[in-house]
Protein backbone atom coordinates (compact mmCIF):
# COMPACT_ATOMS: atom_id res chain seq x y z
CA UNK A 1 0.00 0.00 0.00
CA UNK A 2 1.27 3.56 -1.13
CA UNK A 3 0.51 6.21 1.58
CA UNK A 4 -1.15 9.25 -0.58
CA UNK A 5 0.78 12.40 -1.01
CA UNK A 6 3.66 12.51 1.57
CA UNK A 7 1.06 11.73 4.55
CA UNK A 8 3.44 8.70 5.80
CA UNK A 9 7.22 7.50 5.57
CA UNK A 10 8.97 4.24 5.67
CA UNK A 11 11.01 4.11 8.37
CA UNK A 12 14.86 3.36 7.87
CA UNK A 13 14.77 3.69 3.89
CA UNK A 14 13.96 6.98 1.57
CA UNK A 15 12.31 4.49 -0.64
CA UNK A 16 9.27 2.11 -0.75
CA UNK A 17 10.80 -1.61 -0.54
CA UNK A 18 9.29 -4.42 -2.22
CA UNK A 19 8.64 -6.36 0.95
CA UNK A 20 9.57 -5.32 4.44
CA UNK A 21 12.38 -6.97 6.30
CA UNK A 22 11.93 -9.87 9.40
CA UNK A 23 9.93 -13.16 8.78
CA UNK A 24 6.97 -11.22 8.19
CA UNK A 25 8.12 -9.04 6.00
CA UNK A 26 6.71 -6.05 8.37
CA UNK A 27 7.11 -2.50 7.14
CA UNK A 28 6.69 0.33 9.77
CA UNK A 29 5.49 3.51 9.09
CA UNK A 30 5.68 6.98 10.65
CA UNK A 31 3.17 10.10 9.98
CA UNK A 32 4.10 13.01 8.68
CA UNK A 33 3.56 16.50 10.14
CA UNK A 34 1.19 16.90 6.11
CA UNK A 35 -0.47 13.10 7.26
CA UNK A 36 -1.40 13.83 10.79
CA UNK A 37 -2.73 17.22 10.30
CA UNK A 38 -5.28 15.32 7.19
CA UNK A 39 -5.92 12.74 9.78
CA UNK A 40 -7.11 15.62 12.06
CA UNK A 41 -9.08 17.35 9.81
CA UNK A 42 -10.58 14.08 8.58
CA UNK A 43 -11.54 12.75 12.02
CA UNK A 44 -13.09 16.09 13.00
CA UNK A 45 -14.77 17.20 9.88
CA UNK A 46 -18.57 17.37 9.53
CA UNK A 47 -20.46 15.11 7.56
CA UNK A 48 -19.18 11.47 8.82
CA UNK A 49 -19.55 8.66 6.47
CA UNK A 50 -20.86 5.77 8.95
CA UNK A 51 -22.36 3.82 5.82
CA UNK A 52 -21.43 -0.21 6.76
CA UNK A 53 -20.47 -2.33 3.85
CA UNK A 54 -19.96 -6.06 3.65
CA UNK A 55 -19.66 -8.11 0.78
CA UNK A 56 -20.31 -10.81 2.43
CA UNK A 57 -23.91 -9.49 3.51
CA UNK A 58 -24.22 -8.16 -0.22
CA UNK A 59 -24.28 -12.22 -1.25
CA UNK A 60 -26.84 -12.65 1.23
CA UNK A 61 -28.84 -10.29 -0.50
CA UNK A 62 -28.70 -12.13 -3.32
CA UNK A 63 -28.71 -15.37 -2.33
CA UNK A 64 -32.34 -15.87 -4.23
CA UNK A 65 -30.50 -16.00 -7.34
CA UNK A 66 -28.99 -19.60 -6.37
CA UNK A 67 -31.27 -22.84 -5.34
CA UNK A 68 -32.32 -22.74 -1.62
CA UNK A 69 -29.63 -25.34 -1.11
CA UNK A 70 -26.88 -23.32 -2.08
CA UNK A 71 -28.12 -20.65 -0.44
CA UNK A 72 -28.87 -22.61 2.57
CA UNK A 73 -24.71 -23.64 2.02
CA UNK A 74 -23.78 -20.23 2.17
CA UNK A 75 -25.09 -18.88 5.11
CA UNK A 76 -23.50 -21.98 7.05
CA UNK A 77 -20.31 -21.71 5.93
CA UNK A 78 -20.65 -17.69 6.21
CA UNK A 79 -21.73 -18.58 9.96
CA UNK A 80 -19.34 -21.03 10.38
CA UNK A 81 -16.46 -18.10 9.35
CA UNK A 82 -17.93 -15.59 11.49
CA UNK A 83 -17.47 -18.37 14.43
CA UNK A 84 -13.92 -18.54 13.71
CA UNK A 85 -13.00 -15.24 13.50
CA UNK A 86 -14.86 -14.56 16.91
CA UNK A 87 -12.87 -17.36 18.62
CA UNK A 88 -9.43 -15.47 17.48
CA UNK A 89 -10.73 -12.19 18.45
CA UNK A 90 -12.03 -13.36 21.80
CA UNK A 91 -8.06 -15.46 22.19
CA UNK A 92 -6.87 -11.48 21.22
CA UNK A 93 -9.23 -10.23 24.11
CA UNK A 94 -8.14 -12.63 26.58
CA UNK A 95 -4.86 -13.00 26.19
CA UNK A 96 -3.47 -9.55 25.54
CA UNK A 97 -2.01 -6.98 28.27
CA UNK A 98 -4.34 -3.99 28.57
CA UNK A 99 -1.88 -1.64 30.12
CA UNK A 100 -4.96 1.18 28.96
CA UNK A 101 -2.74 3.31 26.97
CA UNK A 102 -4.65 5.89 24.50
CA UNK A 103 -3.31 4.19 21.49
CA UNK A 104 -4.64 0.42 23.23
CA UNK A 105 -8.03 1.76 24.41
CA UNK A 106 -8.84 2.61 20.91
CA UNK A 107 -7.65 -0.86 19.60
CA UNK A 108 -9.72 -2.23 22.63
CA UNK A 109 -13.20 -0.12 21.04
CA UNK A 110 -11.86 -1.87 17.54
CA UNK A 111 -11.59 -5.05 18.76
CA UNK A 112 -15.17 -4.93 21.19
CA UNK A 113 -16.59 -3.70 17.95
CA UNK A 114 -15.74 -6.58 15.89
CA UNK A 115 -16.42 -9.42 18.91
CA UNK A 116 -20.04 -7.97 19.02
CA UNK A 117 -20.48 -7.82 14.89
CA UNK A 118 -19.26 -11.01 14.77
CA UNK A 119 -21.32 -12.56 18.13
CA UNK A 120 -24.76 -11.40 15.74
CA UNK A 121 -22.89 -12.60 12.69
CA UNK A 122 -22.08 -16.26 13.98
CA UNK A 123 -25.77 -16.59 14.87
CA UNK A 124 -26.85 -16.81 11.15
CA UNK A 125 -26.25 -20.27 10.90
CA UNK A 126 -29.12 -22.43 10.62
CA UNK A 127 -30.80 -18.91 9.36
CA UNK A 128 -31.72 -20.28 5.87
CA UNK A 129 -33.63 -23.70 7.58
CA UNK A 130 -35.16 -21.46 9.86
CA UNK A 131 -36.24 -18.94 7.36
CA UNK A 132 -38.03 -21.90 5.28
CA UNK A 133 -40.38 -22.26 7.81
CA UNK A 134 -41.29 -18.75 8.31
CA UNK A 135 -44.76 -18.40 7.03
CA UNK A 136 -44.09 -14.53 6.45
CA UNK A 137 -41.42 -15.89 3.65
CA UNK A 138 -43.54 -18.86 2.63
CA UNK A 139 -44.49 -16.95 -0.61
CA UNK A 140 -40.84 -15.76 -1.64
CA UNK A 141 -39.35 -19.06 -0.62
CA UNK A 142 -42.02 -21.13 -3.12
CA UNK A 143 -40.43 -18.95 -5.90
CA UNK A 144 -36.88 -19.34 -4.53
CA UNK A 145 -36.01 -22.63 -7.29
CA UNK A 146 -35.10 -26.33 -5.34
CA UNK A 147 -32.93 -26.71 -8.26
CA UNK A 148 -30.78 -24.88 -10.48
């Protein structure tokens, strides 16, 4: 990833390497006195964009294109993800030092954020079973094809 304009540096090297050095290949970056005075203005600017998007909830919405098995398919394995990423998130949570620095309280919000998205998220398996037997879907699941 290219910072825009001269908003960050690469630490340790005028230029942009390839790949970063270590077994990770980890590249550290510093801000600017330009990048944190446009991170200012754009965390206290009017107007915020809170809009959520997911891709993964955009193929939900169109999971009546496929045959109710595939879309029943989907939202299990899309559960069964969501379950997995809230085990390593709740590991991160439990296991992790909170010393309550600024810079970790705001990683802490992050990280609460994502172990609640994700607690709602995990719960959608079974949804598609559960949502054939809804009589208030009864109509669009009779024109939802058994077969492709």
């Amino acid at each position: 990833m290219r910072p825009r304009s001269n908003w960050a540096s690469a630490t340790g090297s005028p230029h942009w390497p390839r790949r970063g050095t270590g077994a990770r290949h980890r590249r550290d970056y510093g801000i600017t006195d330009a990048g944190r005075a446009e991170l200012r203005r754009w965390l206290t600017e009017p107007g915020l964009d809170l809009a959520f998007r997911s891709a993964a909830l955009l193929r939900v919405f169109f999971l009546w294109t496929l045959t109710r098995e595939e879309g029943v398919d989907y939202l299990e394995k899309f559960a069964q993800t969501n379950r997995e990423r809230l085990a390593a998130l709740e590991s991160i949570r439990d296991n992790a030092e909170w010393v309550g620095d600024p810079v970790q309280v705001c990683g802490w919000l992050i990280l609460e954020y994502g172990l609640r998205r994700l607690q709602d998220l995990g719960g959608m398996g079974g949804l598609g079973r559960r949502a054939a037997h809804r009589t208030s879907v009864s109509t669009a699941l009779r024109r939802w094809p058994a077969s492709a």
